[in-house]
Protein backbone atom coordinates (compact mmCIF):
# COMPACT_ATOMS: atom_id res chain seq x y z
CA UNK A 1 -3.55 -3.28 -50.11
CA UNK A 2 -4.47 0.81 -50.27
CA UNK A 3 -5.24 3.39 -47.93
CA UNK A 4 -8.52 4.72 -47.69
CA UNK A 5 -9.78 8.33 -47.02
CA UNK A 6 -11.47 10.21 -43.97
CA UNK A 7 -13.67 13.02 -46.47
CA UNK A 8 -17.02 11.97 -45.79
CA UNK A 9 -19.14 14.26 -48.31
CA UNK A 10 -16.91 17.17 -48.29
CA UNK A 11 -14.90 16.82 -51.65
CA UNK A 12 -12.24 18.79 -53.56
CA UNK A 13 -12.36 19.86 -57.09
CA UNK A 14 -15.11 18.64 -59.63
CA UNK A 15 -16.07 15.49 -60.50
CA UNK A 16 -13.62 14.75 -63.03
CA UNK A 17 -10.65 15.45 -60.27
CA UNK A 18 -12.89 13.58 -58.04
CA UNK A 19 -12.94 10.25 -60.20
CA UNK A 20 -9.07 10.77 -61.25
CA UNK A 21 -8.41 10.70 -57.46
CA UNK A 22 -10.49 7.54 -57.06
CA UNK A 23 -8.57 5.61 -60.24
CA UNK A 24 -5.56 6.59 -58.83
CA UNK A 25 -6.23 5.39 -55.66
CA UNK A 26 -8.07 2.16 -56.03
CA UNK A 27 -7.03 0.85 -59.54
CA UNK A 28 -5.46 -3.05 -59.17
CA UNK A 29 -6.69 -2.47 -54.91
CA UNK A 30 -8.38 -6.22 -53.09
CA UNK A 31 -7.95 -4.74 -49.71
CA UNK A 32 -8.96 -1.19 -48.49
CA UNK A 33 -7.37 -0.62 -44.99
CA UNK A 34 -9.57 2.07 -44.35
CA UNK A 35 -13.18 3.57 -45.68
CA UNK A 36 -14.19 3.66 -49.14
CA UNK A 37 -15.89 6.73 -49.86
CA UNK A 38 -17.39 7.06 -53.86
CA UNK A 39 -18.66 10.82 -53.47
CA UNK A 40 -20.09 13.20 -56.82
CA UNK A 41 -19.41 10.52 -59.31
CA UNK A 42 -20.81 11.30 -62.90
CA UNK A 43 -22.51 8.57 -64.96
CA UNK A 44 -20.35 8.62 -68.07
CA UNK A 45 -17.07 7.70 -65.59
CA UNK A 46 -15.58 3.90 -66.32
CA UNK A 47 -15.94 2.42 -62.07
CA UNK A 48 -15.23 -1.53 -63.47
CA UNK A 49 -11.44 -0.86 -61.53
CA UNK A 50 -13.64 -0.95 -58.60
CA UNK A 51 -14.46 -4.79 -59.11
CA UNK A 52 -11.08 -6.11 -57.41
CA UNK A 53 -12.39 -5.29 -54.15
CA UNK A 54 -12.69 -8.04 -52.11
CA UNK A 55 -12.33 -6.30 -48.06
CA UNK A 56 -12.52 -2.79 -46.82
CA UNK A 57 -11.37 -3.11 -43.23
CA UNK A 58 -13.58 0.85 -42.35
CA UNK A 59 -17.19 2.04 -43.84
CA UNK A 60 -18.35 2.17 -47.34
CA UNK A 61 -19.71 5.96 -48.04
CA UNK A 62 -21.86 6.07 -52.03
CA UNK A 63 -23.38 9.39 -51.71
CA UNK A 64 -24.64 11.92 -54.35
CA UNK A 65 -23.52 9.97 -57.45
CA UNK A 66 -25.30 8.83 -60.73
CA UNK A 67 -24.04 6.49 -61.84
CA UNK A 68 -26.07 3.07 -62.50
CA UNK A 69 -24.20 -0.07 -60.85
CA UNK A 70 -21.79 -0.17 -58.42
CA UNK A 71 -18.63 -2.42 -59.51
CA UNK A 72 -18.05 -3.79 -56.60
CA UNK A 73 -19.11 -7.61 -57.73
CA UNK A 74 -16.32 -9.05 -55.65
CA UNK A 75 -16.64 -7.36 -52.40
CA UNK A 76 -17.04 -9.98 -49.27
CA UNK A 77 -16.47 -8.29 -46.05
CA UNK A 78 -16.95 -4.86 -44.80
CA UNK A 79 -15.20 -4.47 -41.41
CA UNK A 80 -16.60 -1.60 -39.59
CA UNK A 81 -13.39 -0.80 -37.91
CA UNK A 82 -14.57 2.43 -38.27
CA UNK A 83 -18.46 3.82 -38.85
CA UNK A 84 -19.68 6.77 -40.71
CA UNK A 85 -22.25 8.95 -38.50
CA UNK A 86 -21.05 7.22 -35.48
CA UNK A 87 -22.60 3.74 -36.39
CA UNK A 88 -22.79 3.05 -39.81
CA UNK A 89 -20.51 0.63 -42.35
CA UNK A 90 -22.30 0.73 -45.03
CA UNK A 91 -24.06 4.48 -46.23
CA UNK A 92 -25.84 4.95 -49.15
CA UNK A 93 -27.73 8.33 -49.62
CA UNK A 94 -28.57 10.95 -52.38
CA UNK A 95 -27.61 8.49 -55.68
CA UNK A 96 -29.87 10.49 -58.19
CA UNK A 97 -29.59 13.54 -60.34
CA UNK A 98 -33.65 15.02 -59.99
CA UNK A 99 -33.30 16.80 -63.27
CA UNK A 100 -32.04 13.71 -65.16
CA UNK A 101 -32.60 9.64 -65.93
CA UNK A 102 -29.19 9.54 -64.61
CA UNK A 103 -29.74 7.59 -61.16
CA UNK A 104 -27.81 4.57 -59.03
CA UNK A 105 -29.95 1.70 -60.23
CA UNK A 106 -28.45 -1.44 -58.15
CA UNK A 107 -26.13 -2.24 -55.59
CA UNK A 108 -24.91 -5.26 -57.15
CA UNK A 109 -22.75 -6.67 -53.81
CA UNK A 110 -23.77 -10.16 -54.94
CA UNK A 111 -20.52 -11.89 -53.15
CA UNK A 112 -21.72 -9.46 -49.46
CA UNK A 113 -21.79 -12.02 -47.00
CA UNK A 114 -20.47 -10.03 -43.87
CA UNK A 115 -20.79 -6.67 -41.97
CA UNK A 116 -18.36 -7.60 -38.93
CA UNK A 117 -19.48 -4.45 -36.87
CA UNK A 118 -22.25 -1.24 -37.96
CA UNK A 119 -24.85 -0.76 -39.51
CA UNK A 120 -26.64 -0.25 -42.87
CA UNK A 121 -28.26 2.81 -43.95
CA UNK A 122 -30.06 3.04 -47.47
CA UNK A 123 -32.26 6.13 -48.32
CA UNK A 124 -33.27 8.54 -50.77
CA UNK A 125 -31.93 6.66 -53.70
CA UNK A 126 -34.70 7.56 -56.45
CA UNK A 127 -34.15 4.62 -58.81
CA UNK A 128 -32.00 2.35 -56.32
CA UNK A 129 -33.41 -1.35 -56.51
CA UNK A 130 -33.42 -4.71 -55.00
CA UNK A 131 -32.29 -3.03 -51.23
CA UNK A 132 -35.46 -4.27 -49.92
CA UNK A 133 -34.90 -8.14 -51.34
CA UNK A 134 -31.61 -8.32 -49.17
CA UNK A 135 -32.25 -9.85 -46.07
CA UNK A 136 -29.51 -7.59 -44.27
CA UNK A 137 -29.84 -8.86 -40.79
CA UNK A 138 -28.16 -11.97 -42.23
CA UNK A 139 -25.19 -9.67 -42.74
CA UNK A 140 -24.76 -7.59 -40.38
CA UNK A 141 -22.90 -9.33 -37.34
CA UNK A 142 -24.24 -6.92 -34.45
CA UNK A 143 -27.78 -8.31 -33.79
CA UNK A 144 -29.08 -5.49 -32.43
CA UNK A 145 -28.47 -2.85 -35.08
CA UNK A 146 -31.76 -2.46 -37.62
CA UNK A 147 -31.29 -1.86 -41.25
CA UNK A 148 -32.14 1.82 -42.30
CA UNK A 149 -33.48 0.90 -45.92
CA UNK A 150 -36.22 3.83 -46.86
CA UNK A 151 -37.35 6.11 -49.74
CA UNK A 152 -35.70 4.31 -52.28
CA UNK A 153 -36.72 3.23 -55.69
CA UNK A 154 -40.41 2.98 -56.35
CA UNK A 155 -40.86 1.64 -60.05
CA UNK A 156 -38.94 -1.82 -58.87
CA UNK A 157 -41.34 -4.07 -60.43
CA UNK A 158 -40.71 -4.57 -63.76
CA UNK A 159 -36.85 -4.36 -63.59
CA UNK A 160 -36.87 -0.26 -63.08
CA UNK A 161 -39.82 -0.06 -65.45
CA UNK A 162 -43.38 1.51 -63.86
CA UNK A 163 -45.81 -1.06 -63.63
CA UNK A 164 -49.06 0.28 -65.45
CA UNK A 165 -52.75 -1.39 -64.25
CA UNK A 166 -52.34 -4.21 -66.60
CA UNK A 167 -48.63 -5.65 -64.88
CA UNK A 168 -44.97 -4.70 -66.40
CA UNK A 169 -45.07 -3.00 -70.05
CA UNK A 170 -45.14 -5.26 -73.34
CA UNK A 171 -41.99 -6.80 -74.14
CA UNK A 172 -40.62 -7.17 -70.20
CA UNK A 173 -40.81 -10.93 -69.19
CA UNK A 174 -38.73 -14.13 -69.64
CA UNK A 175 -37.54 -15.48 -66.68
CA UNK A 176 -40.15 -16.54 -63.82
CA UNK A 177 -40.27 -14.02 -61.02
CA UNK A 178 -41.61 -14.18 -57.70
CA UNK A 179 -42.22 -10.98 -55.89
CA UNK A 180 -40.78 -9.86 -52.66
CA UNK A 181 -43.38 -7.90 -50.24
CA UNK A 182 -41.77 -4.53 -52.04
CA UNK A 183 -43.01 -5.66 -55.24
CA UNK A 184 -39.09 -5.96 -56.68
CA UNK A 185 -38.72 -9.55 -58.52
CA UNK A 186 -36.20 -12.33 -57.42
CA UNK A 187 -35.73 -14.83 -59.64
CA UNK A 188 -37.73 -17.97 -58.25
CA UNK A 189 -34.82 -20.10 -57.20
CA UNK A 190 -33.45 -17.07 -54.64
CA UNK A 191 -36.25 -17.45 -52.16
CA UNK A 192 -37.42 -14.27 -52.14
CA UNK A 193 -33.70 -12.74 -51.34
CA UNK A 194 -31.62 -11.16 -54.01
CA UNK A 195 -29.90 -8.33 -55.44
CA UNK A 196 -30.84 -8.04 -58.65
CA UNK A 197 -33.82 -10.26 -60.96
CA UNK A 198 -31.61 -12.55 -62.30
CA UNK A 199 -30.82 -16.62 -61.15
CA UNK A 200 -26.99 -15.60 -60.71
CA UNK A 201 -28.23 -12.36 -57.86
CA UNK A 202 -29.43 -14.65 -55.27
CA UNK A 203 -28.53 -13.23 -51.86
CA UNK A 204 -25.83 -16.07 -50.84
């Protein structure tokens, strides 16, 4: 079990202190008792101590990083004992850098099954895929909270890849997709719910 923080977006030094603080905080964590909040991190940091998250008991806060995956494979339940903005538990905003290729890519929270309380709010994510494939309702617990999921990637397609007049670029193929209404591809044994193109990112 480890604390959590209360910064929201404000942070403290640059992004090097910023990912120090994060190791040193979360490295060998399952539980967070408190909000998880993954603010200004660069893409050549190493997040895989991330992945033994299993329960973070506040809000999840990924903001303004550029990385590309999230490592947080193993994550079940997300709490809401407390919200960011007043209502939500999960936050996802600003993951590009508009200068670079450097951009959040996926969300990767295959093993999601549970928001007990607040809601989800996705937006402005430049290269962020497979957000609209997640049937979130089936998450969240409060029935009458609506998924914010907007602006986010828009070359989803062909696995980040633009899709030119002719379908996805030479060489891009193998596994049998079927397209979700966004145009991302599940693999054809999710249903049409998934987080990510392959057979193993089926939303459970």
């Amino acid at each position: 079990v480890c604390a959590g923080t209360l910064n929201g977006l404000s942070v403290t030094g640059d992004a090097q202190h910023q990912y120090q603080t994060l190791h040193k905080m979360y490295n060998n964590c399952e539980i967070v008792m408190g909000n998880l909040e993954i603010v200004l991190i660069d893409h050549t940091q190493d997040l895989s101590f991330l992945q033994t998250i299993r329960e973070v008991t506040g809000y999840i806060l990924i903001a303004m990083n550029v990385f590309a995956s999230l490592p947080l494979q193993n994550l079940r339940v997300i709490r809401g004992t407390q919200f960011y903005e007043e209502r939500f538990a999960l936050f996802v905003l600003l993951n590009y850098n508009p200068n670079t290729t450097h951009a959040l890519r996926h969300l990767g929270l295959n093993q999601l099954t549970e928001i007990l309380a607040g809601g989800v709010y996705i937006e402005k994510n430049a290269q962020l895929c497979h957000v609209d494939t997640v049937e979130w309702r089936d998450i969240m617990r409060d029935p009458r909270l609506e998924p914010v999921v907007r602006d986010n990637g828009k070359a989803c397609a062909c696995g980040g890849w633009v899709k030119g007049a002719w379908g996805c670029p030479p060489g891009f193929g193998g596994d049998p997709f079927v397209l979700s209404p966004t145009g991302a591809p599940c693999h054809e044994s999710c249903g049409g719910h998934c987080w990510g193109p392959g057979p193993e990112d089926c939303q459970k």
